[in-house]
PDB file of N, CA and C in Angstrom:
ATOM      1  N   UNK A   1       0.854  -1.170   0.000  1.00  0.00           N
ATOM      2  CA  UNK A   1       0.000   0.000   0.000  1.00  0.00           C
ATOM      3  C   UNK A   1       0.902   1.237   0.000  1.00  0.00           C
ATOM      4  N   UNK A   2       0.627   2.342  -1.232  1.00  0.00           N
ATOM      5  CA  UNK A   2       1.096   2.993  -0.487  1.00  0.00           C
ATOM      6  C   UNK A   2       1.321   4.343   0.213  1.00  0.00           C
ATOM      7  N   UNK A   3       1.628   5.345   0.063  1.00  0.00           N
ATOM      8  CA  UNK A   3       1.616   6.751   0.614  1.00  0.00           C
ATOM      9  C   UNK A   3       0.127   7.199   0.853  1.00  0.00           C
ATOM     10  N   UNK A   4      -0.498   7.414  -0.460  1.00  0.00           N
ATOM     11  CA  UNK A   4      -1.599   7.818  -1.044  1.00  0.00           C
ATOM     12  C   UNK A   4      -2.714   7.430  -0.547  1.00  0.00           C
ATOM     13  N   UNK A   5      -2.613   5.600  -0.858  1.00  0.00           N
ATOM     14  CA  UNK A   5      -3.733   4.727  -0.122  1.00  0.00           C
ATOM     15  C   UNK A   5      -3.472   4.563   1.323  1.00  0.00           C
ATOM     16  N   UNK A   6      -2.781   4.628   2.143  1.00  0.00           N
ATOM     17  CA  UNK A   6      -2.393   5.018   3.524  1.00  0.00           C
ATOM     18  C   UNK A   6      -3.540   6.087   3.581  1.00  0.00           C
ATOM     19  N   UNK A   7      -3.121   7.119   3.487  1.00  0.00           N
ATOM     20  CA  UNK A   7      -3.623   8.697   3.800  1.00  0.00           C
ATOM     21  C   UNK A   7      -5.178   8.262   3.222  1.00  0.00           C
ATOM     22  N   UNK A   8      -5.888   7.704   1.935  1.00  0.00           N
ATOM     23  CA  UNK A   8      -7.347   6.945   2.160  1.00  0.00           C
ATOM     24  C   UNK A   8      -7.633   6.944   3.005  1.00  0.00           C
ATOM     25  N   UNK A   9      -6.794   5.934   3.668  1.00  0.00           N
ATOM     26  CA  UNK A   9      -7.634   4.818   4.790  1.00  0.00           C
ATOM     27  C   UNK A   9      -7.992   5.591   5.964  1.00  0.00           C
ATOM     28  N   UNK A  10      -6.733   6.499   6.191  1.00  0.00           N
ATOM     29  CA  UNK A  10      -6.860   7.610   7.556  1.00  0.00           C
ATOM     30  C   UNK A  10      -8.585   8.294   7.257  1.00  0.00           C
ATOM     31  N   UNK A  11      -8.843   8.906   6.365  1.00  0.00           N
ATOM     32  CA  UNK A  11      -9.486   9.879   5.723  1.00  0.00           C
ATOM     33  C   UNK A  11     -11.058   8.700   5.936  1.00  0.00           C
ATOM     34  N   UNK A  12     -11.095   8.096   5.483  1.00  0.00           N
ATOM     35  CA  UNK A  12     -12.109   7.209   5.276  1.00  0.00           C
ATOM     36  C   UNK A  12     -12.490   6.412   7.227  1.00  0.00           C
ATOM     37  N   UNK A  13     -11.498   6.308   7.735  1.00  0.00           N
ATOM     38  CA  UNK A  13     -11.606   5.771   9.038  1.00  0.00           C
ATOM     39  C   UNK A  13     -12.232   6.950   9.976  1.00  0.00           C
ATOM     40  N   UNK A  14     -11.594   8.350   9.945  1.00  0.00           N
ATOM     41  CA  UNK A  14     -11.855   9.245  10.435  1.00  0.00           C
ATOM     42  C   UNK A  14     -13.434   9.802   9.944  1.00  0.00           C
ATOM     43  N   UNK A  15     -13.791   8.994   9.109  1.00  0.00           N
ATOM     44  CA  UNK A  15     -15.268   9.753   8.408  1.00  0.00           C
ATOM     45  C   UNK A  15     -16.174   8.792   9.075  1.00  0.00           C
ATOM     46  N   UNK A  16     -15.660   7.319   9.487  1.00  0.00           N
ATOM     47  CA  UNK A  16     -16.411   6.427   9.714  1.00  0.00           C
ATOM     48  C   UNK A  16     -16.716   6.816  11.272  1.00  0.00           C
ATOM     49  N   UNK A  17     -15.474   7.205  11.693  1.00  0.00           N
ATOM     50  CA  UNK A  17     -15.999   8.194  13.165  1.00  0.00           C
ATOM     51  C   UNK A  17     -16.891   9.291  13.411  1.00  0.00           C
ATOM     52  N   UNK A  18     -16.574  10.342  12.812  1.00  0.00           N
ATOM     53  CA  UNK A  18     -17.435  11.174  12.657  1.00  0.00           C
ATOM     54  C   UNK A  18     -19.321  10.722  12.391  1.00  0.00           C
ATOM     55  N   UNK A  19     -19.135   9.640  11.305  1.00  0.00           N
ATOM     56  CA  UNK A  19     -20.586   9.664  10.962  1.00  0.00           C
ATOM     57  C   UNK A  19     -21.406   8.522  11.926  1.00  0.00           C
ATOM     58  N   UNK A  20     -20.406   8.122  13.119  1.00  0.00           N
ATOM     59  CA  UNK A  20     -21.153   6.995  13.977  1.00  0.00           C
ATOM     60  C   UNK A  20     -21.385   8.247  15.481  1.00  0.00           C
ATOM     61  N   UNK A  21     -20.258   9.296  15.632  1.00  0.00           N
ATOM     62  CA  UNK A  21     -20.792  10.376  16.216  1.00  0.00           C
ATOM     63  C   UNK A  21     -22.437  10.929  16.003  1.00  0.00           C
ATOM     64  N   UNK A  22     -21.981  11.238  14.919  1.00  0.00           N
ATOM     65  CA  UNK A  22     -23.645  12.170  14.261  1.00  0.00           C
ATOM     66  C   UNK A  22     -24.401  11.113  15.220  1.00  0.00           C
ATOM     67  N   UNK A  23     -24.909  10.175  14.764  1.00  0.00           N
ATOM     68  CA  UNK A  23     -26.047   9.106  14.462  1.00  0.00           C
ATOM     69  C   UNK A  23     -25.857   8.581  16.367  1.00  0.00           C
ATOM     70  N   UNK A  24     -24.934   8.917  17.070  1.00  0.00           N
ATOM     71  CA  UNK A  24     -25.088   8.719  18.061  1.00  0.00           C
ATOM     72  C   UNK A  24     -25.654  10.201  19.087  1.00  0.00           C
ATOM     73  N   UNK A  25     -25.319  11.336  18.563  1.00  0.00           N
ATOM     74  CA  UNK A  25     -25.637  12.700  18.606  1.00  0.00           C
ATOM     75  C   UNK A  25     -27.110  12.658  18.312  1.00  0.00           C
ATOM     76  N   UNK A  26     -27.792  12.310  16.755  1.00  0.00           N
ATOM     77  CA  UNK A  26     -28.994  12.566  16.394  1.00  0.00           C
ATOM     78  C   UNK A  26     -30.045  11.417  17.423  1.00  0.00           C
ATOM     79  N   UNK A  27     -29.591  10.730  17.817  1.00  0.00           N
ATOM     80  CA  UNK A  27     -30.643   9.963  19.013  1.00  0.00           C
ATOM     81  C   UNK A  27     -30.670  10.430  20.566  1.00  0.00           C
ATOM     82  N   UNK A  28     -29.805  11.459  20.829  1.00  0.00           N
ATOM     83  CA  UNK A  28     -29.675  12.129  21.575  1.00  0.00           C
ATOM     84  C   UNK A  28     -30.636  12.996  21.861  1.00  0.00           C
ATOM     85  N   UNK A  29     -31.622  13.242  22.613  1.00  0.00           N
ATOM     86  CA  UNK A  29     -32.864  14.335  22.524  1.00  0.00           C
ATOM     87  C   UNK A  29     -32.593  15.507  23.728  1.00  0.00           C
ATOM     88  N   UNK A  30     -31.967  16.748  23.293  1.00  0.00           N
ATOM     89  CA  UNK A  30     -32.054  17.959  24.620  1.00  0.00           C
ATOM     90  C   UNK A  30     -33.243  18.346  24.747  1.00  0.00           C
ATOM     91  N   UNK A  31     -33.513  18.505  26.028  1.00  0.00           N
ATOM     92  CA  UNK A  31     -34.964  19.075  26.453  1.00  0.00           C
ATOM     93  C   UNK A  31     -34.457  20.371  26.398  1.00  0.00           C
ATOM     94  N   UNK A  32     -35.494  21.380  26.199  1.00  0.00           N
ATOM     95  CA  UNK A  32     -35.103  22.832  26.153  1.00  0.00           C
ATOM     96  C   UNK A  32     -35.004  22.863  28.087  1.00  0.00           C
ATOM     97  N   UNK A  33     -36.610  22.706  28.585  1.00  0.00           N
ATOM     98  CA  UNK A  33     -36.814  22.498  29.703  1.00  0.00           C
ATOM     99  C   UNK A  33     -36.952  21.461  30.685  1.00  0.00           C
ATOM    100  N   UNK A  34     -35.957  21.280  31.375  1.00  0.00           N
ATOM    101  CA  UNK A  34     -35.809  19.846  31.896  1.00  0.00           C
ATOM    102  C   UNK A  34     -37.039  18.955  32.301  1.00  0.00           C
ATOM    103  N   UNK A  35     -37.240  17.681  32.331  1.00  0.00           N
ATOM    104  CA  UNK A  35     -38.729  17.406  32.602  1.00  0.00           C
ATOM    105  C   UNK A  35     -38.600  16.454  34.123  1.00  0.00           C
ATOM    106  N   UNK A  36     -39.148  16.964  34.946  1.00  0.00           N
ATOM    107  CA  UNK A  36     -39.256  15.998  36.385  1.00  0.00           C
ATOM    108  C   UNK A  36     -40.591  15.146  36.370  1.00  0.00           C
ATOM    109  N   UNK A  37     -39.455  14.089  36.424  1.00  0.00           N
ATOM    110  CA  UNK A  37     -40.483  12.846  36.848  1.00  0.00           C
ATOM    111  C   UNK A  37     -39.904  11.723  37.793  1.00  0.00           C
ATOM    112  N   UNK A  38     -40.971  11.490  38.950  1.00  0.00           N
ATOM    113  CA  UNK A  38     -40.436  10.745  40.512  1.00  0.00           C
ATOM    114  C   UNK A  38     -39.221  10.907  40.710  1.00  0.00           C
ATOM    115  N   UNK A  39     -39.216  12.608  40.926  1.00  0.00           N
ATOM    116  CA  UNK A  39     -38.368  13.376  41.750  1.00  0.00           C
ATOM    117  C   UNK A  39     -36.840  13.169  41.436  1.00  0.00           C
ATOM    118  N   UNK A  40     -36.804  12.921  40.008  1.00  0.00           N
ATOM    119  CA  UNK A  40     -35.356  13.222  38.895  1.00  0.00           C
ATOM    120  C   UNK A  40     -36.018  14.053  37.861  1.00  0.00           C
ATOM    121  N   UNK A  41     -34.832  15.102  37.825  1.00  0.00           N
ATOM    122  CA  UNK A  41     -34.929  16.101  36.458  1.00  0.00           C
ATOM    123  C   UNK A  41     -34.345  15.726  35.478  1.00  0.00           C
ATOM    124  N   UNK A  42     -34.668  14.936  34.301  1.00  0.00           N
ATOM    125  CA  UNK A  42     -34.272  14.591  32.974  1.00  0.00           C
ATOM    126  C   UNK A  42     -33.751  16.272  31.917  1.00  0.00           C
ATOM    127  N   UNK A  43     -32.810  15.979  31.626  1.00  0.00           N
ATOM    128  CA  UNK A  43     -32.426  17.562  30.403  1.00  0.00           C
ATOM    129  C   UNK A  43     -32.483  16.536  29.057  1.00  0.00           C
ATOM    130  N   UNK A  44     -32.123  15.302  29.414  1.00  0.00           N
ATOM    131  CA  UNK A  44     -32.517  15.016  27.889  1.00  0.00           C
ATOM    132  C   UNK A  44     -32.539  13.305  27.530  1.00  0.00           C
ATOM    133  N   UNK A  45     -33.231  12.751  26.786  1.00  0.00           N
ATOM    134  CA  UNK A  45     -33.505  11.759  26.155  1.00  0.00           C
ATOM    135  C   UNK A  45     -32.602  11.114  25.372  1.00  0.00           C
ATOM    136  N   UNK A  46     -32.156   9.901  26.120  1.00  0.00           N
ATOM    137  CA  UNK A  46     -30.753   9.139  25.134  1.00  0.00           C
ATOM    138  C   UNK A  46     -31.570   8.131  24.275  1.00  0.00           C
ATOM    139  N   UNK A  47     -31.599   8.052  23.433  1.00  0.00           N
ATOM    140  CA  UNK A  47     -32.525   6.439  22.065  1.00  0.00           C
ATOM    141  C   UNK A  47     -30.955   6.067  21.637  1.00  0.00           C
ATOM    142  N   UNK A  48     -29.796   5.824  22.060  1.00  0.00           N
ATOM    143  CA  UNK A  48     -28.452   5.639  21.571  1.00  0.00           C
ATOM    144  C   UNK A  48     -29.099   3.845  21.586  1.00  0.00           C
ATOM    145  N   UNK A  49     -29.684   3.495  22.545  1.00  0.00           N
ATOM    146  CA  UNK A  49     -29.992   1.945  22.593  1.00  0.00           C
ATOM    147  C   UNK A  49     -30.929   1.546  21.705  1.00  0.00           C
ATOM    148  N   UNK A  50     -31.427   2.488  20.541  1.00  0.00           N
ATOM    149  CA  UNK A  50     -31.826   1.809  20.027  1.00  0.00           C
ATOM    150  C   UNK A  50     -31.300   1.177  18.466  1.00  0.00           C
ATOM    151  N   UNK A  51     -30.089   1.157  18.673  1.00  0.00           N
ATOM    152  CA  UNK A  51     -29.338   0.087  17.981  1.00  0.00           C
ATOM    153  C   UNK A  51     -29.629  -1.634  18.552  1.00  0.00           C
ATOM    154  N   UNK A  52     -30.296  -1.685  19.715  1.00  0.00           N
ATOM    155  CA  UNK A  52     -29.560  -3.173  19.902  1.00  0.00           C
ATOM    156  C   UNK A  52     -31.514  -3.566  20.293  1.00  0.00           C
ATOM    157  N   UNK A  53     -32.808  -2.712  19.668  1.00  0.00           N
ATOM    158  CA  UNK A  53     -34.100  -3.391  19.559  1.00  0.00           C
ATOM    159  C   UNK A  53     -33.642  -4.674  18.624  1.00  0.00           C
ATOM    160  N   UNK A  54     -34.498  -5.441  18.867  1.00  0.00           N
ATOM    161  CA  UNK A  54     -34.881  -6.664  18.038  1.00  0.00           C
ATOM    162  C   UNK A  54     -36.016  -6.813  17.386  1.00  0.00           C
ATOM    163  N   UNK A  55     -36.579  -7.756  16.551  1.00  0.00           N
ATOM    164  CA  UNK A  55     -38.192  -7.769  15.988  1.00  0.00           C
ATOM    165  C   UNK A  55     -39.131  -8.283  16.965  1.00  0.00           C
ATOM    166  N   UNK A  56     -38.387  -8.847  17.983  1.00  0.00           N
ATOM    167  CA  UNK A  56     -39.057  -9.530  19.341  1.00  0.00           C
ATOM    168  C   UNK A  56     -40.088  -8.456  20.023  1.00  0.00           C
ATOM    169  N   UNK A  57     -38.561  -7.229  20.054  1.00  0.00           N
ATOM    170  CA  UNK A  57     -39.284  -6.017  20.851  1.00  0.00           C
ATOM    171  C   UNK A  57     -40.073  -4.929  19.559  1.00  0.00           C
ATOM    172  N   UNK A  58     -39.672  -5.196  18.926  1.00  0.00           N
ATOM    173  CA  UNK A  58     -40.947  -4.411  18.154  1.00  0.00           C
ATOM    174  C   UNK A  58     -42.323  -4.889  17.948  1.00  0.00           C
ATOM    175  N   UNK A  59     -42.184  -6.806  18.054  1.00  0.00           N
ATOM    176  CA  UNK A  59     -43.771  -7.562  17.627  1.00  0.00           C
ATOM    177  C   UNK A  59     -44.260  -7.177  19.301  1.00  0.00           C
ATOM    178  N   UNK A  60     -43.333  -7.102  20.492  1.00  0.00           N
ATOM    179  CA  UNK A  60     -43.811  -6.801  21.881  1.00  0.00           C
ATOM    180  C   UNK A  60     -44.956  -5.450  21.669  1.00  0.00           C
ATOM    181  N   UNK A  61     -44.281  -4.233  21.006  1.00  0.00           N
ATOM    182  CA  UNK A  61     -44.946  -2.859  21.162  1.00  0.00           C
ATOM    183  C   UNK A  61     -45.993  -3.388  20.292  1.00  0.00           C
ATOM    184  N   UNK A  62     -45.919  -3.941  19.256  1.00  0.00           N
ATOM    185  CA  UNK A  62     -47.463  -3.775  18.186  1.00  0.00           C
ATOM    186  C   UNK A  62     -48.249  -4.824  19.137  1.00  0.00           C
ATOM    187  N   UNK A  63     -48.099  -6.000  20.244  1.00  0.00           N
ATOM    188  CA  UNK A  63     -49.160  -6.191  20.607  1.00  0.00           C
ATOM    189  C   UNK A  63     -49.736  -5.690  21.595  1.00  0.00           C
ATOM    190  N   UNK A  64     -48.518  -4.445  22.373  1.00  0.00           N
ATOM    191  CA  UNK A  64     -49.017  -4.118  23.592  1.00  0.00           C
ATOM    192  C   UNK A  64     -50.179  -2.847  23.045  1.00  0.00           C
ATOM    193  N   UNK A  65     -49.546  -2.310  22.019  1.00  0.00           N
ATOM    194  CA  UNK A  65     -50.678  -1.664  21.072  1.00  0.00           C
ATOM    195  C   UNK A  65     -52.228  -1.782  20.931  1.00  0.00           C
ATOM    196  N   UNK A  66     -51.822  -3.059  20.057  1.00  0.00           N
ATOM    197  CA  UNK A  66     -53.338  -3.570  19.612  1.00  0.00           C
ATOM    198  C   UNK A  66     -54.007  -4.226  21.334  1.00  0.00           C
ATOM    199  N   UNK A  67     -53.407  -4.522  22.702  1.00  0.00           N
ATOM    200  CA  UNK A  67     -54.174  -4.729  23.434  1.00  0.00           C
ATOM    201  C   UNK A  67     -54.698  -3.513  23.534  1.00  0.00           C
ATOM    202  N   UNK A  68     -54.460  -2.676  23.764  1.00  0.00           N
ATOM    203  CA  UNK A  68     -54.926  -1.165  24.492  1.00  0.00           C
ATOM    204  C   UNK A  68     -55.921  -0.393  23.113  1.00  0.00           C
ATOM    205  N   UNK A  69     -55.863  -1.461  22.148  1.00  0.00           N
ATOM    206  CA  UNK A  69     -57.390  -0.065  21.492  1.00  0.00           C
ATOM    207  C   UNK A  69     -56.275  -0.026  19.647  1.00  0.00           C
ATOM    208  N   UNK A  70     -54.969   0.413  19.735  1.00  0.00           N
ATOM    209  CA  UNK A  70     -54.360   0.951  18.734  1.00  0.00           C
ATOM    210  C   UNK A  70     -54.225   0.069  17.519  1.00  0.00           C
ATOM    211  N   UNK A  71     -55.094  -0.208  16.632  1.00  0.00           N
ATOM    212  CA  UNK A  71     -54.539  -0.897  15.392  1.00  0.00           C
ATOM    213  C   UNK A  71     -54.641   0.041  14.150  1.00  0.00           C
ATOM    214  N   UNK A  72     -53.557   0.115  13.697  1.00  0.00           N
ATOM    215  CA  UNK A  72     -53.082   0.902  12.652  1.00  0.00           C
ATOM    216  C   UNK A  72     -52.442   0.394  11.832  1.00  0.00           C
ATOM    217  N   UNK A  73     -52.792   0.506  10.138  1.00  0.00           N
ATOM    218  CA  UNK A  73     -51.847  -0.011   9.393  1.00  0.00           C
ATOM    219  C   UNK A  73     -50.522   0.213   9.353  1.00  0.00           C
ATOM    220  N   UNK A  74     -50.192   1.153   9.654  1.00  0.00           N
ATOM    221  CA  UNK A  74     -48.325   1.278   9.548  1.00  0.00           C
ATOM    222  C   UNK A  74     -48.260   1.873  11.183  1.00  0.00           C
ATOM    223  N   UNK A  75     -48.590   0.747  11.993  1.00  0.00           N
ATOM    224  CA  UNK A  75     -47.969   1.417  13.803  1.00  0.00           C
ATOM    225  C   UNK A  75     -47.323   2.204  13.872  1.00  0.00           C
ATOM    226  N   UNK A  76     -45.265   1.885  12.984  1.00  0.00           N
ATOM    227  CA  UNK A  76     -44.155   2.289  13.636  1.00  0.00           C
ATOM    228  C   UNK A  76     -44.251   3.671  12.860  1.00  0.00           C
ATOM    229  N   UNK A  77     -45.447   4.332  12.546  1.00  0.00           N
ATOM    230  CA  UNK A  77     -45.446   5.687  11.737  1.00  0.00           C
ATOM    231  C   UNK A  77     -46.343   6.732  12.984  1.00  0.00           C
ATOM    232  N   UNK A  78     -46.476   5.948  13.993  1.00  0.00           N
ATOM    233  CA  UNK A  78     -47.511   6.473  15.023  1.00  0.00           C
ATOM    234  C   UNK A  78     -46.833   6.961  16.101  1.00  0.00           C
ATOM    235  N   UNK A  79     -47.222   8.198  16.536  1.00  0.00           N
ATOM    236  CA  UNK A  79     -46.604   8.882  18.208  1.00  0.00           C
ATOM    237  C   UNK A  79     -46.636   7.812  19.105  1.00  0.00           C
ATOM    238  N   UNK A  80     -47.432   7.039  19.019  1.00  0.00           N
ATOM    239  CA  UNK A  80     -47.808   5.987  20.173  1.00  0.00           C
ATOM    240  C   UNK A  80     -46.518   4.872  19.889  1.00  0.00           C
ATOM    241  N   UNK A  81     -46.300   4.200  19.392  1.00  0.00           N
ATOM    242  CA  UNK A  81     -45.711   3.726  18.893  1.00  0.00           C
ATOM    243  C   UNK A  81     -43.888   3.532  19.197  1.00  0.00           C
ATOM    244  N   UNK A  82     -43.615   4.803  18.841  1.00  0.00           N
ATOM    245  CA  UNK A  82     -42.384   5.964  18.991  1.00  0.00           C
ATOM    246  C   UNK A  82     -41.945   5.607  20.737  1.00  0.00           C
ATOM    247  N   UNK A  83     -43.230   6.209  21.063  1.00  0.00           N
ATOM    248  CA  UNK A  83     -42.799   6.754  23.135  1.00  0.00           C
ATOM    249  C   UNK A  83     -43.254   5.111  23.511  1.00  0.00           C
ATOM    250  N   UNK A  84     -43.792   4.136  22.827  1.00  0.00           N
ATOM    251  CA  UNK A  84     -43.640   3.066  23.017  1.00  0.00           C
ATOM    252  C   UNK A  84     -42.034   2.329  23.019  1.00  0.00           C
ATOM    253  N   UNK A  85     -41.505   2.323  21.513  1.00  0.00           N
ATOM    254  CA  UNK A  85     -40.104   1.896  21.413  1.00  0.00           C
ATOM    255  C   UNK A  85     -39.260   2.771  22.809  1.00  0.00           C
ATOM    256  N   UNK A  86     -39.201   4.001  22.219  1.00  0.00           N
ATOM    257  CA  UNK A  86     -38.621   4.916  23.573  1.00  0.00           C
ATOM    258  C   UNK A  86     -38.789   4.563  25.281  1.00  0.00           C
ATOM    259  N   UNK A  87     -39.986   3.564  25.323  1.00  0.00           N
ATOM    260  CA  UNK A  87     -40.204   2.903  26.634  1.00  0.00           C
ATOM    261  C   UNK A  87     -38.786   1.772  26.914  1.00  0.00           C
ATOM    262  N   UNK A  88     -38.671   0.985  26.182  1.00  0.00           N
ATOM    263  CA  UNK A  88     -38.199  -0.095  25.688  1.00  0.00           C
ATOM    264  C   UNK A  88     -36.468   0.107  25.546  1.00  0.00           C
ATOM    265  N   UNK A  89     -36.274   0.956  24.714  1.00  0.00           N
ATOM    266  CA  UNK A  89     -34.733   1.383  24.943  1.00  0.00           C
ATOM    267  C   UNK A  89     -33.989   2.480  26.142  1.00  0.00           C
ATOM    268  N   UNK A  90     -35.092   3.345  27.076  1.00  0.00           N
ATOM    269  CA  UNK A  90     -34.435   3.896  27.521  1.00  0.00           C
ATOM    270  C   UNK A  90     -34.810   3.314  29.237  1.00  0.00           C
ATOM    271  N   UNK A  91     -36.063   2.581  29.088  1.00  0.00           N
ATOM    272  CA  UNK A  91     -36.503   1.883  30.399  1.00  0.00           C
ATOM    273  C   UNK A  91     -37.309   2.958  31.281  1.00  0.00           C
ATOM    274  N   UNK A  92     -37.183   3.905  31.285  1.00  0.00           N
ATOM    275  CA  UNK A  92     -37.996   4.995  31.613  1.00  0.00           C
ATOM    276  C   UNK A  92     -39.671   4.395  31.406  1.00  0.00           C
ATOM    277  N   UNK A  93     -41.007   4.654  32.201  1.00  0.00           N
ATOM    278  CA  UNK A  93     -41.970   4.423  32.311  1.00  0.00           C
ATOM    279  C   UNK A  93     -42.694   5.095  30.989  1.00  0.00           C
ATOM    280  N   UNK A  94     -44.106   4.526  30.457  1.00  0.00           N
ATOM    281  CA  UNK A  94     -44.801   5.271  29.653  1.00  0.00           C
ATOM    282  C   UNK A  94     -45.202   6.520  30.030  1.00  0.00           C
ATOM    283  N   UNK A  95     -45.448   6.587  31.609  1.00  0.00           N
ATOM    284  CA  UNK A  95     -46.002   7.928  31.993  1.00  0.00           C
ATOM    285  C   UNK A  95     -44.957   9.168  32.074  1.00  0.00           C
ATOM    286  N   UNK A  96     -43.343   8.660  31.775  1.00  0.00           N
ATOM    287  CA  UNK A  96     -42.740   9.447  31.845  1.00  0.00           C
ATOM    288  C   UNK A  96     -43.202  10.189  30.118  1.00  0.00           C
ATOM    289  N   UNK A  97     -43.294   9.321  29.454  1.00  0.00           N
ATOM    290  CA  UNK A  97     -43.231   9.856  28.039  1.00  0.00           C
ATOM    291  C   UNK A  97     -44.791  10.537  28.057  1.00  0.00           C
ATOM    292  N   UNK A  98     -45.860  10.259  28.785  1.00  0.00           N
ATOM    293  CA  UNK A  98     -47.303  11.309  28.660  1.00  0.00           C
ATOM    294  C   UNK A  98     -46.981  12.248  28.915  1.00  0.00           C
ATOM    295  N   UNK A  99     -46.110  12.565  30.049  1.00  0.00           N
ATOM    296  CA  UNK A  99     -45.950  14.048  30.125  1.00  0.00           C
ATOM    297  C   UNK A  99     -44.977  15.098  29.646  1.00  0.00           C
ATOM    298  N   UNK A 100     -44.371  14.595  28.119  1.00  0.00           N
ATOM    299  CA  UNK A 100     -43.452  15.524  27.759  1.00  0.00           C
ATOM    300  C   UNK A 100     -44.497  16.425  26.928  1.00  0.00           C
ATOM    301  N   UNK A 101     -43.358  17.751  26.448  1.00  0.00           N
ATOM    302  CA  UNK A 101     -44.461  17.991  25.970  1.00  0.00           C
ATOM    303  C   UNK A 101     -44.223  18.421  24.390  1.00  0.00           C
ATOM    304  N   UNK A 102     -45.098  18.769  23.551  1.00  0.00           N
ATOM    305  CA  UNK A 102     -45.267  18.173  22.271  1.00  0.00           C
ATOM    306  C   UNK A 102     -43.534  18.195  21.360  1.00  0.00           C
ATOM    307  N   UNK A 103     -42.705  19.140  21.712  1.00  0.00           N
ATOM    308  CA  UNK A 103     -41.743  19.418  20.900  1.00  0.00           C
ATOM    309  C   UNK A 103     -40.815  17.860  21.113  1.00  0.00           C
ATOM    310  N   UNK A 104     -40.832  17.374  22.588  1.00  0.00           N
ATOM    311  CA  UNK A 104     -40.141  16.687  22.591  1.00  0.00           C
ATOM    312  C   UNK A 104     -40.667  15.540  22.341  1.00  0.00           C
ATOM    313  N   UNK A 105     -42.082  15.030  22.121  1.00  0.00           N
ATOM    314  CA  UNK A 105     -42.801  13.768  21.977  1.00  0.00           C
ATOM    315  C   UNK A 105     -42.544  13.680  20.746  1.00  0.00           C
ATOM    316  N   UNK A 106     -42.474  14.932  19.834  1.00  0.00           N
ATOM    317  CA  UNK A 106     -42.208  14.828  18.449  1.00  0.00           C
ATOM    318  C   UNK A 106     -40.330  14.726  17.396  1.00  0.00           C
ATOM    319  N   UNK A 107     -39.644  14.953  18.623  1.00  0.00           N
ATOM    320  CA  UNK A 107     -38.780  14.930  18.203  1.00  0.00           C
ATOM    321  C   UNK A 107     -38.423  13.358  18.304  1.00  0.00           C
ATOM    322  N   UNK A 108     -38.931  12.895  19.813  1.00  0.00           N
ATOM    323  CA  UNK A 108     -38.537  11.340  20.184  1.00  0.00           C
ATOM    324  C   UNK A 108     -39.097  10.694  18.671  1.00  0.00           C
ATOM    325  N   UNK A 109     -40.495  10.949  17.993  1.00  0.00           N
ATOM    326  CA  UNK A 109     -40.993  10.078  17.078  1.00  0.00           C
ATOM    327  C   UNK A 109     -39.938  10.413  15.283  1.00  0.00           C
ATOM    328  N   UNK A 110     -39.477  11.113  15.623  1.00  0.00           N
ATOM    329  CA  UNK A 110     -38.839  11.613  14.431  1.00  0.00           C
ATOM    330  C   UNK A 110     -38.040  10.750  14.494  1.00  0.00           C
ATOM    331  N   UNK A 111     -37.386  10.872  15.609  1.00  0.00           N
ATOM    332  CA  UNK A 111     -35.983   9.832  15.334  1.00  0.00           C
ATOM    333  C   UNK A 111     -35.836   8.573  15.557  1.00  0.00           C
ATOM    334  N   UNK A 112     -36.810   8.112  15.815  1.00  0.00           N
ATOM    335  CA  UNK A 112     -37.540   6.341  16.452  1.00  0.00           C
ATOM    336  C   UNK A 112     -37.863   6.374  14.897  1.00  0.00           C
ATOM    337  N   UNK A 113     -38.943   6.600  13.734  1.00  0.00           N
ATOM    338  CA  UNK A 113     -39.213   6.316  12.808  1.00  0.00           C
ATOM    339  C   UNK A 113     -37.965   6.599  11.883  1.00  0.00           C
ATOM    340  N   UNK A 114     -37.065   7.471  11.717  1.00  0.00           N
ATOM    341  CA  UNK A 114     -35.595   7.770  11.198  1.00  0.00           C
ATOM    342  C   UNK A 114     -34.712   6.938  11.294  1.00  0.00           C
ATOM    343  N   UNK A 115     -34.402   6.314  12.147  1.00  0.00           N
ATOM    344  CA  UNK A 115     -33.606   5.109  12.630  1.00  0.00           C
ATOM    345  C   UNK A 115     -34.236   3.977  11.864  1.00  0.00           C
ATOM    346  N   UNK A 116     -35.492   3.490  12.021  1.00  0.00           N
ATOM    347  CA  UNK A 116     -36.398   2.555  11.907  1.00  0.00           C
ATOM    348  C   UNK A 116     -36.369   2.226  10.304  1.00  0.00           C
ATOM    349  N   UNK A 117     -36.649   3.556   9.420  1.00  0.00           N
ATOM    350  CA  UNK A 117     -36.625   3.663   8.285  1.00  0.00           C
ATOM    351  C   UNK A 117     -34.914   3.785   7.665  1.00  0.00           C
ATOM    352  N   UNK A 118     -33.965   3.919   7.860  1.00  0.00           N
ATOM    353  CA  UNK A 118     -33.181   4.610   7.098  1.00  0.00           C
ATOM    354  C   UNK A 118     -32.379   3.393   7.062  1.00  0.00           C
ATOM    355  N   UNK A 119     -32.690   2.020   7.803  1.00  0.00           N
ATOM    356  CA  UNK A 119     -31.907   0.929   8.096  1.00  0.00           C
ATOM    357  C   UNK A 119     -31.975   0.007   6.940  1.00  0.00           C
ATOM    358  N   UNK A 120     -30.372  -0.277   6.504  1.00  0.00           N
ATOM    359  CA  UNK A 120     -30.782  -1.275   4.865  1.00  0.00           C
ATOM    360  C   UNK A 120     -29.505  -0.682   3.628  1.00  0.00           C
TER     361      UNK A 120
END
């Protein structure tokens, strides 16, 4: 190998860092305003775990879904859905996720369906 393709590999390794940063950054959620729930103040929402869901835990949310009322043709396109997975990877309670409020319920579903979709 040599000089040239050396200095590649640097270039290409260093990009492979950077772009596992981002994607660990973009599942990252800052609360503008911190949210208290059973007497801890959350500033922000980590989904970094949701690299390691399975189809186990996704067929889990569509039936805990369809028990409670929710059948929808495309679930994982649903708010419910979203602060469902977000139950699941961050272990935090559902009621923590009722009471955020809309900027951040919507950002959690952005990037739960972003992840979900962009995989392939």
């Amino acid at each position: 190998m040599d000089k040239q393709e050396k200095g590649m590999m640097n270039v290409m390794e260093g990009s492979t860092e950077v772009v596992k940063g981002e994607a660990e950054n973009f599942l990252v959620i800052a609360l503008k305003t911190p949210v208290r729930f059973e007497g801890k103040n959350y500033d922000r929402i980590d989904l970094t775990r949701l690299q390691d869901i399975t189809a186990a835990d996704m067929i889990a949310v569509n039936r805990r879904m369809s028990r409670s009322g929710n059948v929808d043709i495309t679930p994982e396109l649903t708010l419910e859905y979203a602060l469902n997975i977000a139950n699941v990877v961050t272990g935090l309670p559902l009621e923590f996720f009722d009471q955020l409020p809309p900027y951040a319920a919507m950002a959690i579903k952005g990037r739960v369906t972003n992840f979900l979709y962009r995989q392939g």
